[in-house]
Protein backbone atom coordinates (compact mmCIF):
# COMPACT_ATOMS: atom_id res chain seq x y z
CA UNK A 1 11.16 7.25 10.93
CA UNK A 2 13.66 4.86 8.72
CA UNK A 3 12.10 6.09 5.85
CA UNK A 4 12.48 9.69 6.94
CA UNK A 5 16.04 9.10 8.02
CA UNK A 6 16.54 7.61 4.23
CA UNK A 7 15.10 10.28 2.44
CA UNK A 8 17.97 12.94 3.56
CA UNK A 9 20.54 10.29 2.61
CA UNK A 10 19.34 8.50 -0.55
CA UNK A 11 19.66 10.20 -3.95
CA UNK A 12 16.58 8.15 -5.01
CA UNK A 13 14.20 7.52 -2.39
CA UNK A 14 11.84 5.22 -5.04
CA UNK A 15 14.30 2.07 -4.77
CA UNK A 16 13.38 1.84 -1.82
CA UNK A 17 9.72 0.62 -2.07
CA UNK A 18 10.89 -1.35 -5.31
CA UNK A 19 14.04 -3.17 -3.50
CA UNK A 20 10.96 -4.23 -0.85
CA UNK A 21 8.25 -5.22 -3.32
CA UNK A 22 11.51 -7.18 -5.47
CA UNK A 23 12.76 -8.99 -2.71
CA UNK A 24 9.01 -10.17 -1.32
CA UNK A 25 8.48 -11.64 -4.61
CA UNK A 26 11.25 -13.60 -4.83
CA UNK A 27 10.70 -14.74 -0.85
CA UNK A 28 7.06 -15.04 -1.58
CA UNK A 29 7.46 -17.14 -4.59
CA UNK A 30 9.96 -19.09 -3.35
CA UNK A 31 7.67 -19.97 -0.30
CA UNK A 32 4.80 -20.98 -3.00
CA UNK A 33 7.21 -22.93 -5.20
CA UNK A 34 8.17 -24.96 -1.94
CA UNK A 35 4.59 -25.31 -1.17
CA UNK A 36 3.49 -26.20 -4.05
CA UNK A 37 0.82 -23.04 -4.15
CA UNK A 38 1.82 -22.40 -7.32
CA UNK A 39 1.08 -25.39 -9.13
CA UNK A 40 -2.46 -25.08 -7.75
CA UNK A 41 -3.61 -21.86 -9.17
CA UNK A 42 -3.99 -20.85 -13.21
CA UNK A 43 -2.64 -17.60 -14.31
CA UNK A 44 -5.96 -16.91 -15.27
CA UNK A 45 -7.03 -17.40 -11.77
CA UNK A 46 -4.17 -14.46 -10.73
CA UNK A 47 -4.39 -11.83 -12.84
CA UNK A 48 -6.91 -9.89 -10.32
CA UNK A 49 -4.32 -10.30 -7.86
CA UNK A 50 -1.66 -8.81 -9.85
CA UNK A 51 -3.65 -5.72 -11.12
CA UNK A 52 -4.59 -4.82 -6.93
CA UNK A 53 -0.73 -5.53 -6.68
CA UNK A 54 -0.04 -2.49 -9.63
CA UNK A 55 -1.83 -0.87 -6.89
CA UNK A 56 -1.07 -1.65 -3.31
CA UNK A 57 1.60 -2.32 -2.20
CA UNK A 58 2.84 -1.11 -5.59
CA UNK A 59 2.27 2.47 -6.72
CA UNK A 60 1.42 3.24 -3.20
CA UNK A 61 4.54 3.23 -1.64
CA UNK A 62 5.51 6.15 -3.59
CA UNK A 63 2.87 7.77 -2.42
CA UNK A 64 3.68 6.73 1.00
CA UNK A 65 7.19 7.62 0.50
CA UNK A 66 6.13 10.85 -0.72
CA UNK A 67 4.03 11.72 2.27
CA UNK A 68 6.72 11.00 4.63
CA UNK A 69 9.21 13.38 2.76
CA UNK A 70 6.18 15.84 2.87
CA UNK A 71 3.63 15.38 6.57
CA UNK A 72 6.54 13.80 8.44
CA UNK A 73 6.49 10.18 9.87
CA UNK A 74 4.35 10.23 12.92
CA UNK A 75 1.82 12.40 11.05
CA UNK A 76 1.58 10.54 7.95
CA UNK A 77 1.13 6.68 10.56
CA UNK A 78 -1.60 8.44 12.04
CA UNK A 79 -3.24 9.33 8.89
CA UNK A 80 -2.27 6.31 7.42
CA UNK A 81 -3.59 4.28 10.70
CA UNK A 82 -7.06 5.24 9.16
CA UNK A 83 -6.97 2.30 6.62
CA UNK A 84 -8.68 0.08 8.77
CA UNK A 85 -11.46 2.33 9.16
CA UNK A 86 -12.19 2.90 5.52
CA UNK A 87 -11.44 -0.89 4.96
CA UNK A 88 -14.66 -1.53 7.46
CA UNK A 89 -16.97 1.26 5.73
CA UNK A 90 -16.42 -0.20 2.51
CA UNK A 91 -17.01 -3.67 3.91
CA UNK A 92 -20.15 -2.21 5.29
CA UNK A 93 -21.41 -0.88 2.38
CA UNK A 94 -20.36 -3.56 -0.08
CA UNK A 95 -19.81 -6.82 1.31
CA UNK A 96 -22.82 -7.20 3.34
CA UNK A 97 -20.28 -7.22 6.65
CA UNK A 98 -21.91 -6.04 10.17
CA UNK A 99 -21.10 -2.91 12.54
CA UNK A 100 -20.37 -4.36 15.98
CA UNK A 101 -18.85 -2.97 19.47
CA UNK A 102 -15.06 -3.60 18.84
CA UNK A 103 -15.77 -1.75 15.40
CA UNK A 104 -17.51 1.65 17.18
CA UNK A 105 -14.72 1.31 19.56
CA UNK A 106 -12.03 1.35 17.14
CA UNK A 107 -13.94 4.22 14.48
CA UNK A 108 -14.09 6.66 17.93
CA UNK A 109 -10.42 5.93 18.37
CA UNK A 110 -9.90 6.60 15.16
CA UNK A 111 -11.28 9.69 14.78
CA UNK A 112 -9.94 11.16 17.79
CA UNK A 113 -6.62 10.11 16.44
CA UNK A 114 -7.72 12.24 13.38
CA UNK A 115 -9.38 15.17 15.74
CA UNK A 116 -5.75 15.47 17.32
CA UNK A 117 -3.85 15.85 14.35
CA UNK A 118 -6.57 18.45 12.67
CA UNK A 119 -6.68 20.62 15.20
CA UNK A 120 -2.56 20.66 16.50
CA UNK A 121 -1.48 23.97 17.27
CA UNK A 122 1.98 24.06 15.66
CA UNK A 123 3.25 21.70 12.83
CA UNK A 124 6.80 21.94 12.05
CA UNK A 125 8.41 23.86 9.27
CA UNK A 126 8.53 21.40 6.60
CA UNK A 127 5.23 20.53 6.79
CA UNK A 128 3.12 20.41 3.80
CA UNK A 129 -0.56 19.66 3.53
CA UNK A 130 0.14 17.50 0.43
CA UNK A 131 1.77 15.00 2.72
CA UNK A 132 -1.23 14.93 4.53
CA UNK A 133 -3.63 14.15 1.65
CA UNK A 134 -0.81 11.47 0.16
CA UNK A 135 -1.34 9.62 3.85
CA UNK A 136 -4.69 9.34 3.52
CA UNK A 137 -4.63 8.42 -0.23
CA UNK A 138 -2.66 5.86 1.23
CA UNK A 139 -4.93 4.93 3.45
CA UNK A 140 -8.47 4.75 0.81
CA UNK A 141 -5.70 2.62 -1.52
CA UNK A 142 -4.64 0.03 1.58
CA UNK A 143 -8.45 -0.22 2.57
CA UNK A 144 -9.79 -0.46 -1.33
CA UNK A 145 -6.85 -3.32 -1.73
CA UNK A 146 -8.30 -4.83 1.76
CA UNK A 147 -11.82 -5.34 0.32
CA UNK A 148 -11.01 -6.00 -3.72
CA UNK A 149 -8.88 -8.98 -2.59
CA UNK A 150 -11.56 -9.88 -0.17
CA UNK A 151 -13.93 -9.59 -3.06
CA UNK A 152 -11.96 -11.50 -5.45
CA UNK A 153 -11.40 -14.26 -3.20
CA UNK A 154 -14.97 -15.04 -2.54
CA UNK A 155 -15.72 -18.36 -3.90
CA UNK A 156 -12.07 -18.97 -5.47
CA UNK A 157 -9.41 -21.85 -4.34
CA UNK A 158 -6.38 -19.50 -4.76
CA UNK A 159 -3.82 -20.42 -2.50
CA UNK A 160 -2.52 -17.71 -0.05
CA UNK A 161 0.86 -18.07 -1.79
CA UNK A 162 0.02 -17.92 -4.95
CA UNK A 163 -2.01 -14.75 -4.48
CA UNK A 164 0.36 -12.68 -2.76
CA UNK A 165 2.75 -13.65 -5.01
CA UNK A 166 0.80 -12.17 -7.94
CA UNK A 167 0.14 -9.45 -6.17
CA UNK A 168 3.79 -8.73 -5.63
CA UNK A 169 5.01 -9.35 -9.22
CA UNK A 170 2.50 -6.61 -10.04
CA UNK A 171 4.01 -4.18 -7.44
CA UNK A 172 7.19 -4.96 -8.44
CA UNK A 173 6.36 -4.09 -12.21
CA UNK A 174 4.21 -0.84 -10.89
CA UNK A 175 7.50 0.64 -9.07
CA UNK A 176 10.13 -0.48 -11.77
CA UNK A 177 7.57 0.79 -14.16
CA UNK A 178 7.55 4.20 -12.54
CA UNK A 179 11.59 4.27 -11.83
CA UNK A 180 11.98 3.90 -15.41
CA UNK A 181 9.69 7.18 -15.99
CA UNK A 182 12.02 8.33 -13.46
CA UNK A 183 14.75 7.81 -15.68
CA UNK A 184 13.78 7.87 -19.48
CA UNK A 185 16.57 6.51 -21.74
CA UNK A 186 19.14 8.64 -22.89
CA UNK A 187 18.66 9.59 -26.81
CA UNK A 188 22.41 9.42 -27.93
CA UNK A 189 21.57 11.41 -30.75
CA UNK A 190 20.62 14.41 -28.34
């Protein structure tokens, strides 16, 4: 809803997830400074972390931001909300994890979450269906960044810190990446 709220006020709507992803880092890699996390891991070690970063929480915020603007905040949660379900198929099908009770439980919830939404009556105005697919683009990036990190984790001594700060430097150069696209340099010769 504070995202909603911001998009009628804010010329540029994109600082937003950049301001979020710059100030992380800096917390982030402050904490792992303090900690000493950094100092443990190679850069070598944390360039997987920083490409899933480009990623998630990187160039999906302006997807998410976009999907606000376009299905409306409670619709685009919901649809969003659906990340954990993709995140457990995946993990199903590719790192060998099980299907239990609490999972059926939640993937029925899920999906009558879902059934609600797709068959709603009346949708407001400026509803578009774009919004809609954005959300749950959203969604398949949170739940493929869920399960790559997982994967890339398996068998490594990366600290927690050092990770997420990686991770954050690369969604910090995603989103200033794509606000300078935004903005292309003036030619002064034009």
């Amino acid at each position: 809803v504070a995202v909603r709220t911001g998009l009628t006020r804010a010329p540029e709507p994109y600082v937003g997830p950049f301001v979020a992803s710059a100030v992380a880092c800096v917390l982030v890699l402050v904490a792992a400074a303090v900690s000493g996390d950094l100092g443990d891991a190679s850069p070598g070690s944390l360039w997987p972390y920083a490409v899933i970063g480009l990623a998630v929480p990187g160039l999906s915020g302006v997807l998410f931001v976009q999907a606000i603007r376009d299905a409306g905040p409670a619709r685009a949660a919901v649809l969003i909300g659906t990340a954990p379900l993709i995140s457990a198929v995946l993990a199903i099908a590719f790192l060998d994890e099980t299907f239990g009770p609490a999972l059926a439980i939640g993937t029925i919830l899920i999906v009558a979450g879902g059934a609600v939404l797709a068959f709603e009556g009346a949708r407001p105005a400026q509803f578009k269906v774009i919004g809609a697919i954005l959300a749950l683009a959203c969604a398949v990036l949170f739940a493929l960044r869920d399960n790559l990190v997982r994967a890339v984790s398996r068998g490594d001594e990366i600290p927690a810190l050092a990770g997420a700060s990686a991770s954050l430097a690369g969604s910090t150069l995603a989103l200033l990446l794509f606000l300078g696209d935004l903005h292309p340099p003036v030619d002064p010769e034009h």
